[in-house]
C-alpha atoms as a PDB file:
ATOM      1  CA  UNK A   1      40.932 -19.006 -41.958  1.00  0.00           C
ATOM      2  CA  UNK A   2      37.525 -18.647 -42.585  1.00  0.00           C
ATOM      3  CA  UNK A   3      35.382 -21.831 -44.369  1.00  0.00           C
ATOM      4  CA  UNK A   4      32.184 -20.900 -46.451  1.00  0.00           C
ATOM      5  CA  UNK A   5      29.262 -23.526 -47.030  1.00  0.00           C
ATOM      6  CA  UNK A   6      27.313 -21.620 -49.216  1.00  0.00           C
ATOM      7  CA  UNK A   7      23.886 -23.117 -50.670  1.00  0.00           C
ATOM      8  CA  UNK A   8      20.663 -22.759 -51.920  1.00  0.00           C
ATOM      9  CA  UNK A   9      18.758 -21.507 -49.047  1.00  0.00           C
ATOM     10  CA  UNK A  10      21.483 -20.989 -46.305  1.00  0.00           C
ATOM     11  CA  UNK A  11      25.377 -19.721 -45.798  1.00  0.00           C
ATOM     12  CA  UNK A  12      27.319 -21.728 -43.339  1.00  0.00           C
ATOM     13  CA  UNK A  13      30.553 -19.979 -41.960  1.00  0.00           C
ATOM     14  CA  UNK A  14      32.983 -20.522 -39.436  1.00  0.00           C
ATOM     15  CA  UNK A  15      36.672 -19.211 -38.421  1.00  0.00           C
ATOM     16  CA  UNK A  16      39.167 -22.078 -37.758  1.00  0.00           C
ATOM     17  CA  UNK A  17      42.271 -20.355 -35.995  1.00  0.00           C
ATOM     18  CA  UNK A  18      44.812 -22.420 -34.019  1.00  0.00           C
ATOM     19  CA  UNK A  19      43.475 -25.756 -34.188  1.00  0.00           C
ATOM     20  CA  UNK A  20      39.741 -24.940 -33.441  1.00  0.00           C
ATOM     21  CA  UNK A  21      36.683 -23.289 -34.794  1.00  0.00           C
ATOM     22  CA  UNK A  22      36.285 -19.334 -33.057  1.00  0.00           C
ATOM     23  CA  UNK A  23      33.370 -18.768 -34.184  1.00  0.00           C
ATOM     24  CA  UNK A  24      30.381 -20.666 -36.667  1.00  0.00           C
ATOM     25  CA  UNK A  25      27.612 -18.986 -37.781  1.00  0.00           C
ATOM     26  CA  UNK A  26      24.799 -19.338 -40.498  1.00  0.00           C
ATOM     27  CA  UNK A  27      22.593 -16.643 -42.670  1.00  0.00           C
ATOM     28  CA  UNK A  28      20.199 -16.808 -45.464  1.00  0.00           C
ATOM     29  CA  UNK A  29      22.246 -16.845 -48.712  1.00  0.00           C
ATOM     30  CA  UNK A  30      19.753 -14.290 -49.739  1.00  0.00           C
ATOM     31  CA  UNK A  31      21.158 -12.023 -47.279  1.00  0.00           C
ATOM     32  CA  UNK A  32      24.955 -12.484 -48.639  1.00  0.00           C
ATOM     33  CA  UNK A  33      26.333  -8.851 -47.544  1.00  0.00           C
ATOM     34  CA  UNK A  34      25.568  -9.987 -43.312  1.00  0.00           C
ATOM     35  CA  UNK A  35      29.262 -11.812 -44.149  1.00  0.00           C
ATOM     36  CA  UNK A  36      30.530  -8.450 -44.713  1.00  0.00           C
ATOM     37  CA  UNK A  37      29.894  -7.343 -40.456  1.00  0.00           C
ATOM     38  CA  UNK A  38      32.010 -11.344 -39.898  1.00  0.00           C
ATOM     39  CA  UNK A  39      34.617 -10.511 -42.557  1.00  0.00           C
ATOM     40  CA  UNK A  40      34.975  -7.126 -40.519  1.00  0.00           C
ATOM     41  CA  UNK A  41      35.328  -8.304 -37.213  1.00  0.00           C
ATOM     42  CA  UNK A  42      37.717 -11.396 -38.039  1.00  0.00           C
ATOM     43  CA  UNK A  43      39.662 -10.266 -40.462  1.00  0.00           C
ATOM     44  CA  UNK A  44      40.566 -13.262 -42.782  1.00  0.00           C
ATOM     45  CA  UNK A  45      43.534 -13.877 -44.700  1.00  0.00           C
ATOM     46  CA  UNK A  46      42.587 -16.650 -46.836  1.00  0.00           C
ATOM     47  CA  UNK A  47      38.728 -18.514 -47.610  1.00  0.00           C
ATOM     48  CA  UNK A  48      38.232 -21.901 -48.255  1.00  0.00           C
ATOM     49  CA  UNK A  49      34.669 -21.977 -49.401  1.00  0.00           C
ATOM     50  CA  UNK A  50      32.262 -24.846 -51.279  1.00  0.00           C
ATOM     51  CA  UNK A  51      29.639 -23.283 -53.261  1.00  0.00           C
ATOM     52  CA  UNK A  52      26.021 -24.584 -54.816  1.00  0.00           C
ATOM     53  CA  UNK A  53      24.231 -21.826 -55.437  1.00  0.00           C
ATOM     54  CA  UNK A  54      25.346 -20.997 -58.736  1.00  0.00           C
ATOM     55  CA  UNK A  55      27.188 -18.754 -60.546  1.00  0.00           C
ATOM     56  CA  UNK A  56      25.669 -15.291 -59.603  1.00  0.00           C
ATOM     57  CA  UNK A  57      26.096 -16.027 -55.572  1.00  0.00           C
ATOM     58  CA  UNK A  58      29.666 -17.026 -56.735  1.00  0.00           C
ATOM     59  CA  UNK A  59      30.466 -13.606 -57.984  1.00  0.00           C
ATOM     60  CA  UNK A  60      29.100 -11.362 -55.520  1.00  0.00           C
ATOM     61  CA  UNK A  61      30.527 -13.419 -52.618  1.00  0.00           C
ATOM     62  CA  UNK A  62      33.859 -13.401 -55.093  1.00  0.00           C
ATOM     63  CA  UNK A  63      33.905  -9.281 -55.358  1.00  0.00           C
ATOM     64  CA  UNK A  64      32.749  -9.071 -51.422  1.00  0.00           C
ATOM     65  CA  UNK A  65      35.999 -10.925 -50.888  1.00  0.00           C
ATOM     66  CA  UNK A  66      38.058  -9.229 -53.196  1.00  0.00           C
ATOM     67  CA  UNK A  67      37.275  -5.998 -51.282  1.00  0.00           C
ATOM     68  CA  UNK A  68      37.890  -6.743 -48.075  1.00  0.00           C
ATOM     69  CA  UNK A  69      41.348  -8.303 -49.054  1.00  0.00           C
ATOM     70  CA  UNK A  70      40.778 -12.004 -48.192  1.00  0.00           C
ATOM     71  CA  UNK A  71      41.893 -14.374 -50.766  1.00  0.00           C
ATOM     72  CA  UNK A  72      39.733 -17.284 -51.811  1.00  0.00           C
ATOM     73  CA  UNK A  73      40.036 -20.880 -53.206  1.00  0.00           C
ATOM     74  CA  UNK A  74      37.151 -22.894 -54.346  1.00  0.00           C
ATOM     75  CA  UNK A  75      37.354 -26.163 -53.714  1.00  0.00           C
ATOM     76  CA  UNK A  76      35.540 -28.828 -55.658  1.00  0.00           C
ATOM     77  CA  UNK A  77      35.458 -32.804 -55.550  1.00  0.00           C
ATOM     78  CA  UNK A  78      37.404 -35.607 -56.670  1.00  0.00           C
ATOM     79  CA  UNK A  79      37.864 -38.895 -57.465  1.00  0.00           C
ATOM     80  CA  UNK A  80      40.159 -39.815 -54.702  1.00  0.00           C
ATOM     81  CA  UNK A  81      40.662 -38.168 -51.207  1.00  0.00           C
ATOM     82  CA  UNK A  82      43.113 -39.539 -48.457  1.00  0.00           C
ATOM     83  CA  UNK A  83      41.226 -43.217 -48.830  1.00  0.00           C
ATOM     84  CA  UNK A  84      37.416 -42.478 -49.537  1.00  0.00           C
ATOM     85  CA  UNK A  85      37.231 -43.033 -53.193  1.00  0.00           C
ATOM     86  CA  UNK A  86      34.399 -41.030 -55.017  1.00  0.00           C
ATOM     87  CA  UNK A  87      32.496 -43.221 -57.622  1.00  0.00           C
ATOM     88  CA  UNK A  88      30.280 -40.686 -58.734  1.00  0.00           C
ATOM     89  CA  UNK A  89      30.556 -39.990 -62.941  1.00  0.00           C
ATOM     90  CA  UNK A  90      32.457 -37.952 -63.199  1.00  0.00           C
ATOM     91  CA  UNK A  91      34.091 -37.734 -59.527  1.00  0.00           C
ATOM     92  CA  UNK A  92      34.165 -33.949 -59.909  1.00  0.00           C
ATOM     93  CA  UNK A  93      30.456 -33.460 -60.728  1.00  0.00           C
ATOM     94  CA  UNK A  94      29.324 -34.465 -57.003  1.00  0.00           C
ATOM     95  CA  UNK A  95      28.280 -31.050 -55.662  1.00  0.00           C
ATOM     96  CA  UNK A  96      31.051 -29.674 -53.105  1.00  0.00           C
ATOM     97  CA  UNK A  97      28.552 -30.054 -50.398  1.00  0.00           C
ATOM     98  CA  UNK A  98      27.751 -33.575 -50.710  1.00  0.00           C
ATOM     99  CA  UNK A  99      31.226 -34.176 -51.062  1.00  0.00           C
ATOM    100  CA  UNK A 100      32.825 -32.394 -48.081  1.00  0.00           C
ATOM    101  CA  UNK A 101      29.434 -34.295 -45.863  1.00  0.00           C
ATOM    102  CA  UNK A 102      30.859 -37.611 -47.283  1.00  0.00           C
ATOM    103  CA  UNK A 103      34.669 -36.717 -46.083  1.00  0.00           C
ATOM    104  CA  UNK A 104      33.707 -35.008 -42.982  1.00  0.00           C
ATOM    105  CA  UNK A 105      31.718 -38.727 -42.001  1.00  0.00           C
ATOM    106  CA  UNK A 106      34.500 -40.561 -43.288  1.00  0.00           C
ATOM    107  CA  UNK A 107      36.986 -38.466 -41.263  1.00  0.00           C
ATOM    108  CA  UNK A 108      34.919 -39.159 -38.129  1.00  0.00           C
ATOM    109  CA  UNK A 109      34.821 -43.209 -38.319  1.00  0.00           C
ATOM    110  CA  UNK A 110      31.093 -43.075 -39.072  1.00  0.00           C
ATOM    111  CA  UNK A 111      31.750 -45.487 -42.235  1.00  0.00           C
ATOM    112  CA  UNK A 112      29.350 -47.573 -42.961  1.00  0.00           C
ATOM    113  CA  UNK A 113      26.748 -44.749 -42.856  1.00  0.00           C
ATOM    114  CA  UNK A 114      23.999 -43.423 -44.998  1.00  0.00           C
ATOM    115  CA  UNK A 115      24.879 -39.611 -45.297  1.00  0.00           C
ATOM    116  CA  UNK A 116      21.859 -37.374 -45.649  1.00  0.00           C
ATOM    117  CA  UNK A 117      21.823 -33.195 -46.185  1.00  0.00           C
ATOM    118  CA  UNK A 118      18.273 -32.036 -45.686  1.00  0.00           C
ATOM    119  CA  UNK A 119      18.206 -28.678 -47.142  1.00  0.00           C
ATOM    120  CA  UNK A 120      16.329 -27.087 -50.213  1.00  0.00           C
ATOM    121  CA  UNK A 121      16.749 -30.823 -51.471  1.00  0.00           C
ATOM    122  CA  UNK A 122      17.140 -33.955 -50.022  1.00  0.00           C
ATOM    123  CA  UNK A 123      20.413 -36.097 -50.581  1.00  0.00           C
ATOM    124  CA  UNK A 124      20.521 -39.611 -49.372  1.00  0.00           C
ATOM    125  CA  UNK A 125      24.594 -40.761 -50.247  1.00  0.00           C
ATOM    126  CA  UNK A 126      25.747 -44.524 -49.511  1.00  0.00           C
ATOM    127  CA  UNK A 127      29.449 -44.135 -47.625  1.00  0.00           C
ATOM    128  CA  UNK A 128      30.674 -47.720 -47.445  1.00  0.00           C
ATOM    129  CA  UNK A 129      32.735 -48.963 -44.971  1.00  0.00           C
ATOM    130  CA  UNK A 130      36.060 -49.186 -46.900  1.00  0.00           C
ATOM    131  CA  UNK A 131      35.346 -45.382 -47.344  1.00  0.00           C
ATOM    132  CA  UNK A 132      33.667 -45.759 -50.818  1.00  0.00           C
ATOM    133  CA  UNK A 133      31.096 -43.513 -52.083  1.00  0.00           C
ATOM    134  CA  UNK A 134      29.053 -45.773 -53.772  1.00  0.00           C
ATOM    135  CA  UNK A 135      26.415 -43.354 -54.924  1.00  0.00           C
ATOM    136  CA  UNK A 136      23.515 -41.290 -53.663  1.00  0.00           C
ATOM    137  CA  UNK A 137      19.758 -39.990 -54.651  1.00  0.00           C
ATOM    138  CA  UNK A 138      18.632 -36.637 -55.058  1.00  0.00           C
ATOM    139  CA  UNK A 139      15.042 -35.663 -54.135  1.00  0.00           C
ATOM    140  CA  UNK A 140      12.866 -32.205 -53.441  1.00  0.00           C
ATOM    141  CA  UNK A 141      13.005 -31.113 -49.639  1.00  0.00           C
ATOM    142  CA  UNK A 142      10.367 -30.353 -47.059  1.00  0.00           C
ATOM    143  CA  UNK A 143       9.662 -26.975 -48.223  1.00  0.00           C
ATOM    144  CA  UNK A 144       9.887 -28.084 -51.923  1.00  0.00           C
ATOM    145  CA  UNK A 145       7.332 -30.612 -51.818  1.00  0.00           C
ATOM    146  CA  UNK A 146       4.895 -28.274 -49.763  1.00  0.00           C
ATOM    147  CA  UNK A 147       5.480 -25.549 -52.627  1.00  0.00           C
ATOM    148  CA  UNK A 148       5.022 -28.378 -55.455  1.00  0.00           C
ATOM    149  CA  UNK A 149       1.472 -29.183 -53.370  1.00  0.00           C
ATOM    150  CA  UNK A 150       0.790 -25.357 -53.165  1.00  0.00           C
ATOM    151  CA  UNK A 151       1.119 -24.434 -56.746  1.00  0.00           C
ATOM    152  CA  UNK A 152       0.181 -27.691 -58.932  1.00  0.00           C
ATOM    153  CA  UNK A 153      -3.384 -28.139 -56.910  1.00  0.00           C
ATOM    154  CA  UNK A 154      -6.156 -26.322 -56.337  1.00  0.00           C
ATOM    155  CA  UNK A 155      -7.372 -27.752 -52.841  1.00  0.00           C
ATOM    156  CA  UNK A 156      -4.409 -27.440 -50.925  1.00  0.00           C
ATOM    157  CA  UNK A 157      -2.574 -24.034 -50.754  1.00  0.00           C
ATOM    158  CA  UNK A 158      -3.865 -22.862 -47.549  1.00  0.00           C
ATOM    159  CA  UNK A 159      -3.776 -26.117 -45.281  1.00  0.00           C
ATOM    160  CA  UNK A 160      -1.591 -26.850 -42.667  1.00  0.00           C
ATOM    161  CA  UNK A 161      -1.265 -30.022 -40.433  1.00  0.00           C
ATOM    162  CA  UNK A 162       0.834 -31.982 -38.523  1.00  0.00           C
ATOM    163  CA  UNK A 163       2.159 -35.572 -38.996  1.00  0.00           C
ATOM    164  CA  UNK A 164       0.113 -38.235 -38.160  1.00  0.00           C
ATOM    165  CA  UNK A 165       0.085 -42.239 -38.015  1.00  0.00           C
ATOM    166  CA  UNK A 166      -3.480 -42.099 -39.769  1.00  0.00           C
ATOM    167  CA  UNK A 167      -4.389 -38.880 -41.307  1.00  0.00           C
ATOM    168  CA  UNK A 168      -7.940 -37.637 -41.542  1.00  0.00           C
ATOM    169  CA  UNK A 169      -7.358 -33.766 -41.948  1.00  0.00           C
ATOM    170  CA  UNK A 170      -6.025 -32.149 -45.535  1.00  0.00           C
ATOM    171  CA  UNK A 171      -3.329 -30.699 -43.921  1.00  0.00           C
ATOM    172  CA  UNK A 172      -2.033 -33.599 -42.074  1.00  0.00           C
ATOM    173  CA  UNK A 173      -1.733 -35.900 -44.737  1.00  0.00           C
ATOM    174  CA  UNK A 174       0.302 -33.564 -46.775  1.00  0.00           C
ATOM    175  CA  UNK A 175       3.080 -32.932 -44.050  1.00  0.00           C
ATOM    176  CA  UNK A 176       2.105 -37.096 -43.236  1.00  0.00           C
ATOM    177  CA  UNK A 177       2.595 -37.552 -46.760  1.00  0.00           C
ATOM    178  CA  UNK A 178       5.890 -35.474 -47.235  1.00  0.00           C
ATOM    179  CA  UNK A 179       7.573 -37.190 -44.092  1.00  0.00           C
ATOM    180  CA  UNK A 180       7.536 -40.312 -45.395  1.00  0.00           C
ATOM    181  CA  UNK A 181       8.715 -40.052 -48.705  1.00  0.00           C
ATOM    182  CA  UNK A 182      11.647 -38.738 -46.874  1.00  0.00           C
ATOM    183  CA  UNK A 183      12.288 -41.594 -44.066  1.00  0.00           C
ATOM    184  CA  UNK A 184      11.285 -43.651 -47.040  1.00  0.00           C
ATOM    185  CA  UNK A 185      13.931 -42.219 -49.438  1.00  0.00           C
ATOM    186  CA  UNK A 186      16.563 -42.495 -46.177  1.00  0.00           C
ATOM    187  CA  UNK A 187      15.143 -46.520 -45.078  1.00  0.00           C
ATOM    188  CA  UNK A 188      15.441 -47.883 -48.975  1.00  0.00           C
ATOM    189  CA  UNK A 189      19.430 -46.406 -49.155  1.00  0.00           C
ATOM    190  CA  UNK A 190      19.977 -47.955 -45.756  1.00  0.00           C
ATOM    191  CA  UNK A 191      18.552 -51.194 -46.681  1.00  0.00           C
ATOM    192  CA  UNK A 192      20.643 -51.269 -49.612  1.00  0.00           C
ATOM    193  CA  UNK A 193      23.639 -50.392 -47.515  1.00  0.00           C
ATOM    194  CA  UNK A 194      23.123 -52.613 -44.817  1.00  0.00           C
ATOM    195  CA  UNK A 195      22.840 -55.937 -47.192  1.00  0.00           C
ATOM    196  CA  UNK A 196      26.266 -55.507 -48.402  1.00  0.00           C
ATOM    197  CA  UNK A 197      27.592 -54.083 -45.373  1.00  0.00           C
ATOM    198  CA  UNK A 198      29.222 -56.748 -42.196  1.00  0.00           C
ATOM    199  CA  UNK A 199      29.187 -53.629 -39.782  1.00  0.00           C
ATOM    200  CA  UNK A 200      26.526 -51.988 -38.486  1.00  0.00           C
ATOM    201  CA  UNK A 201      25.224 -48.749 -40.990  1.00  0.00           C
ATOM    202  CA  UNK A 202      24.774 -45.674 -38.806  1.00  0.00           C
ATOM    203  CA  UNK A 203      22.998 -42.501 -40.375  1.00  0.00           C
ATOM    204  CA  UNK A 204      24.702 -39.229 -40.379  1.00  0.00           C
ATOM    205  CA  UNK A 205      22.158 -36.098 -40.825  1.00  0.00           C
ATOM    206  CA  UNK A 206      22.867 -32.476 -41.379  1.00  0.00           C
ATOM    207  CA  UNK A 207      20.784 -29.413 -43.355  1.00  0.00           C
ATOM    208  CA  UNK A 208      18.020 -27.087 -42.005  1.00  0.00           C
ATOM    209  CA  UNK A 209      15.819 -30.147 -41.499  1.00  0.00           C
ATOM    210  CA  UNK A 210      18.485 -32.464 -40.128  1.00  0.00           C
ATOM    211  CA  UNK A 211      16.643 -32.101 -36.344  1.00  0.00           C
ATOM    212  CA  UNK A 212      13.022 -32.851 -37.747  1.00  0.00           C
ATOM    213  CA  UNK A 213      14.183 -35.681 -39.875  1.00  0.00           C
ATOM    214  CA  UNK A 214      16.077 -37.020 -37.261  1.00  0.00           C
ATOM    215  CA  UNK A 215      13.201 -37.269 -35.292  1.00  0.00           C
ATOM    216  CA  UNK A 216      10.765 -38.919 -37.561  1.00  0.00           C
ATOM    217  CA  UNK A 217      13.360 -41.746 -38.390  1.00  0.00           C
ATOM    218  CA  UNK A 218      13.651 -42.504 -34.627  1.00  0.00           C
ATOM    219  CA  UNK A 219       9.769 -42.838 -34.724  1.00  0.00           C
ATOM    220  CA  UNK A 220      10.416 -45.092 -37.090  1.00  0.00           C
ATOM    221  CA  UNK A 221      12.757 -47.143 -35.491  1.00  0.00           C
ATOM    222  CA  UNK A 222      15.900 -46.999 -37.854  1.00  0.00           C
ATOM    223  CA  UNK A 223      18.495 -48.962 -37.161  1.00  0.00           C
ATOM    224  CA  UNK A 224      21.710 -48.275 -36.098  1.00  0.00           C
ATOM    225  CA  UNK A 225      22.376 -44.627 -34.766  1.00  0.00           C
ATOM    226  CA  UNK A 226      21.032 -41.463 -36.081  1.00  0.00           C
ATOM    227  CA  UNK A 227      23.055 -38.176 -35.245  1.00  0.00           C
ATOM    228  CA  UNK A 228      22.503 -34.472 -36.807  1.00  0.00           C
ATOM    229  CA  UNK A 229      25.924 -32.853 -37.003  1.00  0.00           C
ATOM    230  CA  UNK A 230      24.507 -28.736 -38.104  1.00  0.00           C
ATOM    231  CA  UNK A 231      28.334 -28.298 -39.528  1.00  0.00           C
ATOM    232  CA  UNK A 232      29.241 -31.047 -40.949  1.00  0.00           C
ATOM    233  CA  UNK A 233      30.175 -29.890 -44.578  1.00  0.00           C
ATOM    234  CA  UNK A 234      32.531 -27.273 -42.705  1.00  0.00           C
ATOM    235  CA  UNK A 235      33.838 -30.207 -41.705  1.00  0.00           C
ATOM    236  CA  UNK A 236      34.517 -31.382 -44.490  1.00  0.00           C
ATOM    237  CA  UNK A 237      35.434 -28.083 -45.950  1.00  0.00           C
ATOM    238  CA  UNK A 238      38.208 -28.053 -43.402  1.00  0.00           C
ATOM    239  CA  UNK A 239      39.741 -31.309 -43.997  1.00  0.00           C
ATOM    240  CA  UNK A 240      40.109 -30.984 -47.926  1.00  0.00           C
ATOM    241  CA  UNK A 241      41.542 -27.331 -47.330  1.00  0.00           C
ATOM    242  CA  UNK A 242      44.630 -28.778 -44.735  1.00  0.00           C
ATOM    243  CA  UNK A 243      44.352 -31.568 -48.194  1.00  0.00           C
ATOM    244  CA  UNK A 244      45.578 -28.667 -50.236  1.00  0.00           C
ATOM    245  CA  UNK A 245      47.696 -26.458 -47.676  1.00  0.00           C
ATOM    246  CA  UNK A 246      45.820 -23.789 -47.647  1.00  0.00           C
ATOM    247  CA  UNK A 247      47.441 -21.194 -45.360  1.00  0.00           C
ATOM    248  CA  UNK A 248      45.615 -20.847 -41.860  1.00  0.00           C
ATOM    249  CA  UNK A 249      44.329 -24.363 -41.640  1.00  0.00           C
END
């Protein structure tokens, strides 16, 4: 079986055989046809695959498929799945990804938790302890807000920096700057958790700047645990594909 987490920026892939992943993997989704070399060497019967990136992505991976003989089922979200209850309006318009993080944390006993995918955006979801999504923000991510900075000012499209307690260079207090709207974005959704919550919220991070967030909010002395899991929405892939019986899982 193989499990496709395909987004904006980056394609996620692994091959679950026998009760445990063979191989994982992850590309640029730019660079689509390098799944054609693991579709090759595997040899898949069946794809279980959650897709952002929008309609033109879906039909090339679709045809790529399609060629190479491995059938494919698209899964999407829902209101209700084995306990966690999805409050989002409708249930079925919470992007795939977000969903699958959300079941994947669930799955692993991490609820209460704040849930947070740091890719080409930011989500910060709210995962309650009774496993119910309670709702979530969306913001720009790292590389978003530099590109915003780059291309609406005139001063700052060829600094660079690094983050700092006190800024006192351009550069730094842009990446300064962009840091903390994130941790901030992450602290208010934990705060809000945490007031209605009796257990103790832990903070579940995954996306291409999972490692760097996870650092910052440790600087920052979050609460509760913070743990960067690269594969978590194949996680969660997996776990709503044995949901529907897809063959191989």
């Amino acid at each position: 079986m193989l499990l496709l987490d395909v987004g904006n920026s980056r394609i996620k892939w692994g091959i679950w055989h026998a009760g445990e992943w063979h191989e994982r993997g992850v590309a640029p989704t730019s660079e689509l046809g390098a799944l054609r070399a693991v579709l090759a060497r595997t040899t898949p019967r069946w794809a279980a695959i959650g897709c952002v990136a929008g309609d033109e992505v879906r039909a090339r991976l679709a045809a790529m498929l399609d060629v190479a003989g491995v059938k494919a089922v698209w899964l999407q979200s829902a209101a209700e799945w084995h306990g966690l209850v999805n409050r989002y309006e409708p249930p079925e318009s919470l992007g795939i990804d977000r969903y699958a993080a959300l079941i994947a944390s669930y799955k692993n006993g991490c609820a209460p938790c704040i849930v947070v995918s740091a890719g080409t955006a930011l989500t910060v979801d709210a995962l309650a302890g009774n496993g119910e999504f309670l709702g979530g923000m969306i913001l720009p991510g790292v590389a978003l807000m530099r590109r915003t900075l780059t291309v609406g000012t005139a001063g700052l499209a060829t600094t660079n920096g690094a983050w700092q307690p006190f800024p006192r260079t351009t550069g730094a207090a842009v990446e300064t700057g962009i840091w903390t709207a994130i941790s901030a974005a992450v602290a208010v959704m934990y705060s809000r958790l945490t007031r209605q919550s009796s257990a103790t919220v832990d903070t579940v991070l995954t996306g291409g700047d999972a490692s760097l967030l996870a650092r910052r909010l440790s600087a920052d002395a979050l609460p509760g645990s913070v743990t960067v899991d690269e594969y978590l929405i194949l996680e969660g892939l997996l776990w709503l594909a044995r949901g529907m019986n897809v063959p191989g899982v």
